[in-house]
PDB file of N, CA and C in Angstrom:
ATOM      1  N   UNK A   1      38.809 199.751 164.352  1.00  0.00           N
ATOM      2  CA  UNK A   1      39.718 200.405 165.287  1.00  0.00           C
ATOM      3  C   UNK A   1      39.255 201.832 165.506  1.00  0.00           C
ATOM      4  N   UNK A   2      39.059 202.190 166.358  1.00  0.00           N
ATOM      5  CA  UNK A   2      38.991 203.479 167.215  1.00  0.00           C
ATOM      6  C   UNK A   2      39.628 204.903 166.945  1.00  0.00           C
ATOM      7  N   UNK A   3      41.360 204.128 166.891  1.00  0.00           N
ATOM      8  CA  UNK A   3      42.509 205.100 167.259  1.00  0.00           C
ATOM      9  C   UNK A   3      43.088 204.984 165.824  1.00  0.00           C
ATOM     10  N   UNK A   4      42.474 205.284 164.482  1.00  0.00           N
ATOM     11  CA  UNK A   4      42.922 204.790 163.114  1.00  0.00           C
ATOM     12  C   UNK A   4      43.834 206.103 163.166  1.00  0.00           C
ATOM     13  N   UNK A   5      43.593 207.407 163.664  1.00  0.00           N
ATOM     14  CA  UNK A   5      44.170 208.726 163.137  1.00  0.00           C
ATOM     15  C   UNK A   5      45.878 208.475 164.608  1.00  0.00           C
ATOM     16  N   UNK A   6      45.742 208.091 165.165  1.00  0.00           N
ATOM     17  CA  UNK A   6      46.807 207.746 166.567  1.00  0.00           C
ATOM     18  C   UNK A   6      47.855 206.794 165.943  1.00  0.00           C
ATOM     19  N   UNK A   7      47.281 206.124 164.835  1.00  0.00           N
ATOM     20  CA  UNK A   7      48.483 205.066 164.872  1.00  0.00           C
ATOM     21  C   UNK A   7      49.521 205.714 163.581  1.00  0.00           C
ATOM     22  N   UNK A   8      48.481 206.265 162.886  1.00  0.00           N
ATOM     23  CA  UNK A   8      49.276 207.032 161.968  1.00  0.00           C
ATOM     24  C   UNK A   8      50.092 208.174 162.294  1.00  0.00           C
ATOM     25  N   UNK A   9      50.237 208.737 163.702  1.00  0.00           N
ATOM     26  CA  UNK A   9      50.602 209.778 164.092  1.00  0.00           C
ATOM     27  C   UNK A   9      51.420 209.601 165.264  1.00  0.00           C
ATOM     28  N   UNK A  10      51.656 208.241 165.655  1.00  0.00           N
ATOM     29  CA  UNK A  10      52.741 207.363 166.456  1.00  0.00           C
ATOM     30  C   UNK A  10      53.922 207.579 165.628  1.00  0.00           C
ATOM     31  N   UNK A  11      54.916 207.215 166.717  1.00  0.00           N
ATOM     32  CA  UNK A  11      56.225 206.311 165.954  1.00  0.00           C
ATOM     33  C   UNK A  11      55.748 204.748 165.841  1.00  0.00           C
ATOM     34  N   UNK A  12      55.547 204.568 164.711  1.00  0.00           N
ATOM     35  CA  UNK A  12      55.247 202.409 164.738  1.00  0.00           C
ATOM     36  C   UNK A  12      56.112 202.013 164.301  1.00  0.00           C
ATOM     37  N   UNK A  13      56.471 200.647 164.300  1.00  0.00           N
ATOM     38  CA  UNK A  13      57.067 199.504 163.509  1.00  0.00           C
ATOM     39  C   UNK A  13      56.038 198.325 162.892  1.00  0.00           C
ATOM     40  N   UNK A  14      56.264 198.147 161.726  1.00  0.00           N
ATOM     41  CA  UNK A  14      55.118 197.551 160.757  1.00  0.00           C
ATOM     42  C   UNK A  14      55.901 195.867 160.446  1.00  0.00           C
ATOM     43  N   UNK A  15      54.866 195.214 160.941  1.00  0.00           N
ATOM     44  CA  UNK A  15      55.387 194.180 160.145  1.00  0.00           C
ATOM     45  C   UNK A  15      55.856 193.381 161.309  1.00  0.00           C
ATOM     46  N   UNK A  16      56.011 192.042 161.008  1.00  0.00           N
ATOM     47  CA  UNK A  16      56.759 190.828 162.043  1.00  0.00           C
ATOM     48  C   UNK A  16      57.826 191.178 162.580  1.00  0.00           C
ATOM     49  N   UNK A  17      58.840 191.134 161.621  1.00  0.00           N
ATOM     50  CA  UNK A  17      60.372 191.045 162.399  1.00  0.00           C
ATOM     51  C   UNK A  17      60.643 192.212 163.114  1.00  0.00           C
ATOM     52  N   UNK A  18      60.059 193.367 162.407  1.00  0.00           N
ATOM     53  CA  UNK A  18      60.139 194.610 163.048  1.00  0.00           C
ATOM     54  C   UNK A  18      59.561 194.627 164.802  1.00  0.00           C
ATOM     55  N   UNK A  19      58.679 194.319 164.435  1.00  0.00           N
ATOM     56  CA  UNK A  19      57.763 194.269 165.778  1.00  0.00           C
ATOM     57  C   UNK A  19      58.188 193.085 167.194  1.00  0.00           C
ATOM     58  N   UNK A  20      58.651 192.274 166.490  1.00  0.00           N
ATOM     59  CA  UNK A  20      59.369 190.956 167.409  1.00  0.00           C
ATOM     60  C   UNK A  20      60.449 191.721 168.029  1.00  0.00           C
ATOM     61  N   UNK A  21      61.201 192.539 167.022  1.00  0.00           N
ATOM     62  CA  UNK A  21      62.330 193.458 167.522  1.00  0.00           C
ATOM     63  C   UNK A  21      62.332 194.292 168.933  1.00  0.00           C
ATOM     64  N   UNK A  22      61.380 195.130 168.379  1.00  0.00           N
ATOM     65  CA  UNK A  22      60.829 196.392 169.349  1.00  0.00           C
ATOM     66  C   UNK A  22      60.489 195.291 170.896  1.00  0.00           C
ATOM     67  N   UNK A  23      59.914 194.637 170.780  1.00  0.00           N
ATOM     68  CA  UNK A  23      59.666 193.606 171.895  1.00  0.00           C
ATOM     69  C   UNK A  23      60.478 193.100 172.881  1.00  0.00           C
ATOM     70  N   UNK A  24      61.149 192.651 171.801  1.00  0.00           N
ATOM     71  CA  UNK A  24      62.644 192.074 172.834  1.00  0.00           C
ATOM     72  C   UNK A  24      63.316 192.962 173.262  1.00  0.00           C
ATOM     73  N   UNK A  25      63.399 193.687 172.461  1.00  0.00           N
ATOM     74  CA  UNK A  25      64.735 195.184 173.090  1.00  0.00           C
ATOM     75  C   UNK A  25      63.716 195.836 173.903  1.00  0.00           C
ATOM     76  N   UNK A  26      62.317 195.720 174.417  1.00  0.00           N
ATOM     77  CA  UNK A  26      61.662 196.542 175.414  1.00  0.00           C
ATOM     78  C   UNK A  26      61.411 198.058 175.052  1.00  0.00           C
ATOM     79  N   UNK A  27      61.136 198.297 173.519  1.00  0.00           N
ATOM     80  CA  UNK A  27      60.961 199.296 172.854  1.00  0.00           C
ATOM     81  C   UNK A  27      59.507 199.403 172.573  1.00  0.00           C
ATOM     82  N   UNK A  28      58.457 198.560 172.666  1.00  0.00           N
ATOM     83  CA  UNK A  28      57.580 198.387 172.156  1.00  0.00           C
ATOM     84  C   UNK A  28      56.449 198.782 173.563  1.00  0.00           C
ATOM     85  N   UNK A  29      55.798 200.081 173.190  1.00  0.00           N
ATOM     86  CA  UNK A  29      54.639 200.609 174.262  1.00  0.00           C
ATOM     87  C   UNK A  29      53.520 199.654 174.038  1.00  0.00           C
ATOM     88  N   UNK A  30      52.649 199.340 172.851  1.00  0.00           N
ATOM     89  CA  UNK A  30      51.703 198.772 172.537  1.00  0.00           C
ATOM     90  C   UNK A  30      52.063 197.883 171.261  1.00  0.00           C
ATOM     91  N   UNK A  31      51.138 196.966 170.981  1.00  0.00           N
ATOM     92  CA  UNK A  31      51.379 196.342 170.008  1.00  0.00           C
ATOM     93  C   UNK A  31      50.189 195.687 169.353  1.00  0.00           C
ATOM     94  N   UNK A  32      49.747 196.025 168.058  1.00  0.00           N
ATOM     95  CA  UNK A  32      48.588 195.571 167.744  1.00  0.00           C
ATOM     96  C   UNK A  32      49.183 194.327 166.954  1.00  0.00           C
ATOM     97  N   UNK A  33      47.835 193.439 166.499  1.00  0.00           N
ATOM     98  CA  UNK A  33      47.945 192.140 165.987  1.00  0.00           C
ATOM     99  C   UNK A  33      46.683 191.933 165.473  1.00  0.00           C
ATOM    100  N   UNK A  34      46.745 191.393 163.608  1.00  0.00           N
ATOM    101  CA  UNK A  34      45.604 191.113 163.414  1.00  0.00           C
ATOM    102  C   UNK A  34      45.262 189.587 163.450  1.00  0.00           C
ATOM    103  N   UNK A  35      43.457 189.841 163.860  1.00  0.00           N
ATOM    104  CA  UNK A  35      43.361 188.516 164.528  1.00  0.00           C
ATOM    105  C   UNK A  35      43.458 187.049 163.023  1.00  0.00           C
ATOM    106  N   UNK A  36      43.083 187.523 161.537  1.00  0.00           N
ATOM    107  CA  UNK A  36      43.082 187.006 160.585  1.00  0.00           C
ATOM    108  C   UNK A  36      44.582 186.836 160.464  1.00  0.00           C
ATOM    109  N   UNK A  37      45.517 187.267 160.705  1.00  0.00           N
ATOM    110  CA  UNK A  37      47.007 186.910 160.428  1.00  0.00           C
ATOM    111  C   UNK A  37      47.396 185.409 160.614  1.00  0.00           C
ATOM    112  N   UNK A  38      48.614 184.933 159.920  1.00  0.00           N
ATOM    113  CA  UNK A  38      48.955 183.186 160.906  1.00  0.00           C
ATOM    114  C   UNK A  38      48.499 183.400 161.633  1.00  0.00           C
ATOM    115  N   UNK A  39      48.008 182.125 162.404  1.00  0.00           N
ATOM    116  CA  UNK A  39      48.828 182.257 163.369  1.00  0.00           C
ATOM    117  C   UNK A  39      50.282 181.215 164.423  1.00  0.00           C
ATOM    118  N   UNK A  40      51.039 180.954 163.314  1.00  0.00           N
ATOM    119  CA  UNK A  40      52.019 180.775 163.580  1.00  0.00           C
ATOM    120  C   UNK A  40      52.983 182.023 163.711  1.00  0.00           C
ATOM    121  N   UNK A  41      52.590 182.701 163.469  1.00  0.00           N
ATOM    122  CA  UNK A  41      52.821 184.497 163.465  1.00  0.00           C
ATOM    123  C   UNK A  41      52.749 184.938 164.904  1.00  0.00           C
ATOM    124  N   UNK A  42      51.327 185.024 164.909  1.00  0.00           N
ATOM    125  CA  UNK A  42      50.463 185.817 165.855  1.00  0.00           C
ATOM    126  C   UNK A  42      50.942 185.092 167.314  1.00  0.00           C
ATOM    127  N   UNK A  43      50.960 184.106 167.220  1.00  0.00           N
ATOM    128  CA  UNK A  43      51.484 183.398 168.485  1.00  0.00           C
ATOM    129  C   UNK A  43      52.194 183.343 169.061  1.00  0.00           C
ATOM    130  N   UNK A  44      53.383 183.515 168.731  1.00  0.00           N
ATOM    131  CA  UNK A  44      55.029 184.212 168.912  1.00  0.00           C
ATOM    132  C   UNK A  44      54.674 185.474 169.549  1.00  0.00           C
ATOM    133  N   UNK A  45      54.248 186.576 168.940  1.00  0.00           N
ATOM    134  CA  UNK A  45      54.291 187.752 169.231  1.00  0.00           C
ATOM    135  C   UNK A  45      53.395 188.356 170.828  1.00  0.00           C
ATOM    136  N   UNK A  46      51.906 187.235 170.749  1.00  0.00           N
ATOM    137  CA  UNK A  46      51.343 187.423 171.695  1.00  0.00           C
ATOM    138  C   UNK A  46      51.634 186.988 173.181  1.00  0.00           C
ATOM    139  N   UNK A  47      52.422 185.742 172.525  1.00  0.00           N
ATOM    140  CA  UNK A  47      53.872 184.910 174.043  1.00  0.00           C
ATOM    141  C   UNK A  47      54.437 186.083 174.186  1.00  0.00           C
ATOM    142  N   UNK A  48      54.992 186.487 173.728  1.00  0.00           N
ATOM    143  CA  UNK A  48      55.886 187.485 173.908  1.00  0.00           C
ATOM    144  C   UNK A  48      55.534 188.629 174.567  1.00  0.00           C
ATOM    145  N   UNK A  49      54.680 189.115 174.547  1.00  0.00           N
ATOM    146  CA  UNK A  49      53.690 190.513 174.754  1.00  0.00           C
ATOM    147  C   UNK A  49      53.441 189.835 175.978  1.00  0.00           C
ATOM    148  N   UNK A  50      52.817 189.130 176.219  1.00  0.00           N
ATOM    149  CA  UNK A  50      52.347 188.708 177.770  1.00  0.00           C
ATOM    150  C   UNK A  50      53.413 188.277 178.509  1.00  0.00           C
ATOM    151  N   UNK A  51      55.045 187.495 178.242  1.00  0.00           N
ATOM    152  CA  UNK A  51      55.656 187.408 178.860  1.00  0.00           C
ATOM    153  C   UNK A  51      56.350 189.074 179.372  1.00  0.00           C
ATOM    154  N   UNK A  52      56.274 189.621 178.687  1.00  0.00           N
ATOM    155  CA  UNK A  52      57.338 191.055 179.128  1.00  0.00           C
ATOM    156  C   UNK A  52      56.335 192.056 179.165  1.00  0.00           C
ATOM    157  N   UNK A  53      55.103 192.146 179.176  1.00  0.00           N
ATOM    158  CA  UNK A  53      54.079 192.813 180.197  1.00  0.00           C
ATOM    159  C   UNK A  53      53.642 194.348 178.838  1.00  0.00           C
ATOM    160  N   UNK A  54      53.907 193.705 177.560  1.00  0.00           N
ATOM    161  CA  UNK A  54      53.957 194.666 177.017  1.00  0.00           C
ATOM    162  C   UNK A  54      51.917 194.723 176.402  1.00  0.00           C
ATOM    163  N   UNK A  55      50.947 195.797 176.417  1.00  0.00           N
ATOM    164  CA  UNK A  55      50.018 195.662 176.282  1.00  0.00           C
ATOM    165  C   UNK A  55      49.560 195.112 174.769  1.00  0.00           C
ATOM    166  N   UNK A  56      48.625 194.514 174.337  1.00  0.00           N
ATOM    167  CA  UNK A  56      48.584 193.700 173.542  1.00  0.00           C
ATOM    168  C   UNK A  56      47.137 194.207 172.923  1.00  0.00           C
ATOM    169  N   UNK A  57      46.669 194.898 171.683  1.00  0.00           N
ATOM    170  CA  UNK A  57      45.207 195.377 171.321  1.00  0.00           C
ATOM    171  C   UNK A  57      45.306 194.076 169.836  1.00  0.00           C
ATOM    172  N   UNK A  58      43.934 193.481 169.520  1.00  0.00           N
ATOM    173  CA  UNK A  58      43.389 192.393 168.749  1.00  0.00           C
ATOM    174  C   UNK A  58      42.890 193.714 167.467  1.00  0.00           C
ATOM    175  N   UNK A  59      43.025 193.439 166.328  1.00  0.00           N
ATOM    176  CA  UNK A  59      42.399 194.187 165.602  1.00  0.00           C
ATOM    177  C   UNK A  59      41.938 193.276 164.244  1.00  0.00           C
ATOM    178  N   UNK A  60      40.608 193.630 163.924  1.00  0.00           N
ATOM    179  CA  UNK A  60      39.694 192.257 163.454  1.00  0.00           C
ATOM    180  C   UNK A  60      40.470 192.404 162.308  1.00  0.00           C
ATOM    181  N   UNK A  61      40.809 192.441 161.518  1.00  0.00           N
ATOM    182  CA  UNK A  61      41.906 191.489 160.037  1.00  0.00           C
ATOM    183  C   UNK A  61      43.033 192.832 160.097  1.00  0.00           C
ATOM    184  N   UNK A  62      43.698 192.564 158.718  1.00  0.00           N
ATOM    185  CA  UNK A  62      44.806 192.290 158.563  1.00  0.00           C
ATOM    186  C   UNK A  62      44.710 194.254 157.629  1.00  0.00           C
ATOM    187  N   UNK A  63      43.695 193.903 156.882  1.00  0.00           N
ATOM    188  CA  UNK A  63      43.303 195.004 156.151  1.00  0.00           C
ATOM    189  C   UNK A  63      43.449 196.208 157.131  1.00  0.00           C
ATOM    190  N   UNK A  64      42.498 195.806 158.174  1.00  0.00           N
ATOM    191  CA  UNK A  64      41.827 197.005 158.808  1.00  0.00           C
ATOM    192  C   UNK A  64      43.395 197.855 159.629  1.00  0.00           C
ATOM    193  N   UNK A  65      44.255 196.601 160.189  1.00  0.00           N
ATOM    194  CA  UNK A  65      45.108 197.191 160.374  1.00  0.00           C
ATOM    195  C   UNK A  65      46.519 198.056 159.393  1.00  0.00           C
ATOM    196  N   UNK A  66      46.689 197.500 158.666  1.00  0.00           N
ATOM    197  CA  UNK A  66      47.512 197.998 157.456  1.00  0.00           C
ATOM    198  C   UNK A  66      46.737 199.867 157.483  1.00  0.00           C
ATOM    199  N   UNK A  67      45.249 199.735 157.042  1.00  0.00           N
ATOM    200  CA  UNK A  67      45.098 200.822 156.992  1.00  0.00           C
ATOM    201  C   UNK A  67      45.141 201.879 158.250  1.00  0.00           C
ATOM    202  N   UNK A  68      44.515 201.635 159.393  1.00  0.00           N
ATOM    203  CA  UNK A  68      45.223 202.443 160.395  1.00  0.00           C
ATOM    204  C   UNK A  68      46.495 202.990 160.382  1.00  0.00           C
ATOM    205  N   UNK A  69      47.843 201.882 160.088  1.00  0.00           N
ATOM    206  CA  UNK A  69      48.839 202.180 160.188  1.00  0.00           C
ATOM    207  C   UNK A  69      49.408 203.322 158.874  1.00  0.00           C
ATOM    208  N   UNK A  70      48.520 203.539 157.808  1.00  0.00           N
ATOM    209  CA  UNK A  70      48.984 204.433 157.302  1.00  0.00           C
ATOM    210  C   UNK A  70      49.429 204.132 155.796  1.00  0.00           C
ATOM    211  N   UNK A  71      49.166 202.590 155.721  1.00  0.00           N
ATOM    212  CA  UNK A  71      49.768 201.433 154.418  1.00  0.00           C
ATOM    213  C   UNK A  71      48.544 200.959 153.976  1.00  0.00           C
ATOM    214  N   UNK A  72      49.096 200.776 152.093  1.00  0.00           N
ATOM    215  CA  UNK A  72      47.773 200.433 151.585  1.00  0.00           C
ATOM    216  C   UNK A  72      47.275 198.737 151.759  1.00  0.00           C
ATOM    217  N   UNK A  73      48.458 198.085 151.667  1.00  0.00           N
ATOM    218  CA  UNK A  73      48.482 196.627 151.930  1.00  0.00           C
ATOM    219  C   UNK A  73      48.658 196.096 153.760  1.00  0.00           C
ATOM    220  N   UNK A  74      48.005 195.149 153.751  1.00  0.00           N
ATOM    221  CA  UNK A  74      47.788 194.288 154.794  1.00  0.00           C
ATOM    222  C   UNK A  74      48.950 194.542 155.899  1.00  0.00           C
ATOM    223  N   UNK A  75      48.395 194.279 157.163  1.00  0.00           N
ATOM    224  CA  UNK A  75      49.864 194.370 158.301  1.00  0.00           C
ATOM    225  C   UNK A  75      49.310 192.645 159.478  1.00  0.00           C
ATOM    226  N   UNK A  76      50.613 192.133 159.567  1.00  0.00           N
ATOM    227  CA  UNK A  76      49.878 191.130 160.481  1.00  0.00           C
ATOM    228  C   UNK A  76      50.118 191.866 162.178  1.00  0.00           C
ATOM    229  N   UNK A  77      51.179 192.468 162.156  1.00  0.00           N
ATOM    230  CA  UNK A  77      50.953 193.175 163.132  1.00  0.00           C
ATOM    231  C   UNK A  77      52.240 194.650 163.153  1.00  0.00           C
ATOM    232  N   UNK A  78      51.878 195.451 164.261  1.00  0.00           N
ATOM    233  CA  UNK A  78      52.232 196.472 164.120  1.00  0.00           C
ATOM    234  C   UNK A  78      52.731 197.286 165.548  1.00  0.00           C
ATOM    235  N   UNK A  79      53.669 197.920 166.124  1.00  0.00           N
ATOM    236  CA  UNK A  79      54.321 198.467 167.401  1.00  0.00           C
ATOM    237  C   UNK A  79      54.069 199.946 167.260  1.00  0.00           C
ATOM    238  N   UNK A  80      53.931 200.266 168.894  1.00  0.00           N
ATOM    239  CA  UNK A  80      53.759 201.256 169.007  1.00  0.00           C
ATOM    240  C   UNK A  80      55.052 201.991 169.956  1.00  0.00           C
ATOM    241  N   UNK A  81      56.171 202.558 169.150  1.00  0.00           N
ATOM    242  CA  UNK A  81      57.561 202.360 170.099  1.00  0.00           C
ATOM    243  C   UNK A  81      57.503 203.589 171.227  1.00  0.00           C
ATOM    244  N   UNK A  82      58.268 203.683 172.047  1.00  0.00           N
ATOM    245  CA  UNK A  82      58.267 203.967 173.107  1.00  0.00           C
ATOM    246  C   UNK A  82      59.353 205.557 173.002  1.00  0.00           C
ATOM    247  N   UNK A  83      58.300 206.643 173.264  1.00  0.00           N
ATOM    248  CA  UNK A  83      59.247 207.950 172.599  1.00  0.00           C
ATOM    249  C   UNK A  83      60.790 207.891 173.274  1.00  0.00           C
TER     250      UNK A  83
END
């Protein structure tokens, strides 16, 4: 990832339910997803992202994202909320 110092310096939401949240309520600017996650996970979230037009970034595992976000353990995916 690119933007490792951006995500830590966002408002995010970490994690599934969190992020499914931000989505539905139309809170969610961006939304990353790692591509190693379920994907009985990942699949939900990416329906979702493409139905309500919300932009959608792939980030190669699970690790790489956790650490961007600022956490020492794994993230399957992660929001970028909307100031």
């Amino acid at each position: 990832m690119s933007n490792d110092k951006g995500l830590q310096d966002a408002h995010i939401k970490i994690g599934t339910k969190q992020t499914m949240r931000m989505v539905e309520l139309g809170l969610a600017e961006e939304v990353y997803v790692a591509e190693d996650a379920d994907p009985r996970l990942t699949s939900k979230i990416i329906a979702l992202c493409n139905q309500r037009g919300v932009k959608l970034t792939l980030v190669d595992t699970m690790h790489n994202l956790g650490k961007a976000c600022g956490i020492e353990v794994g993230a399957a995916m992660a929001a970028i909320v909307k100031p």
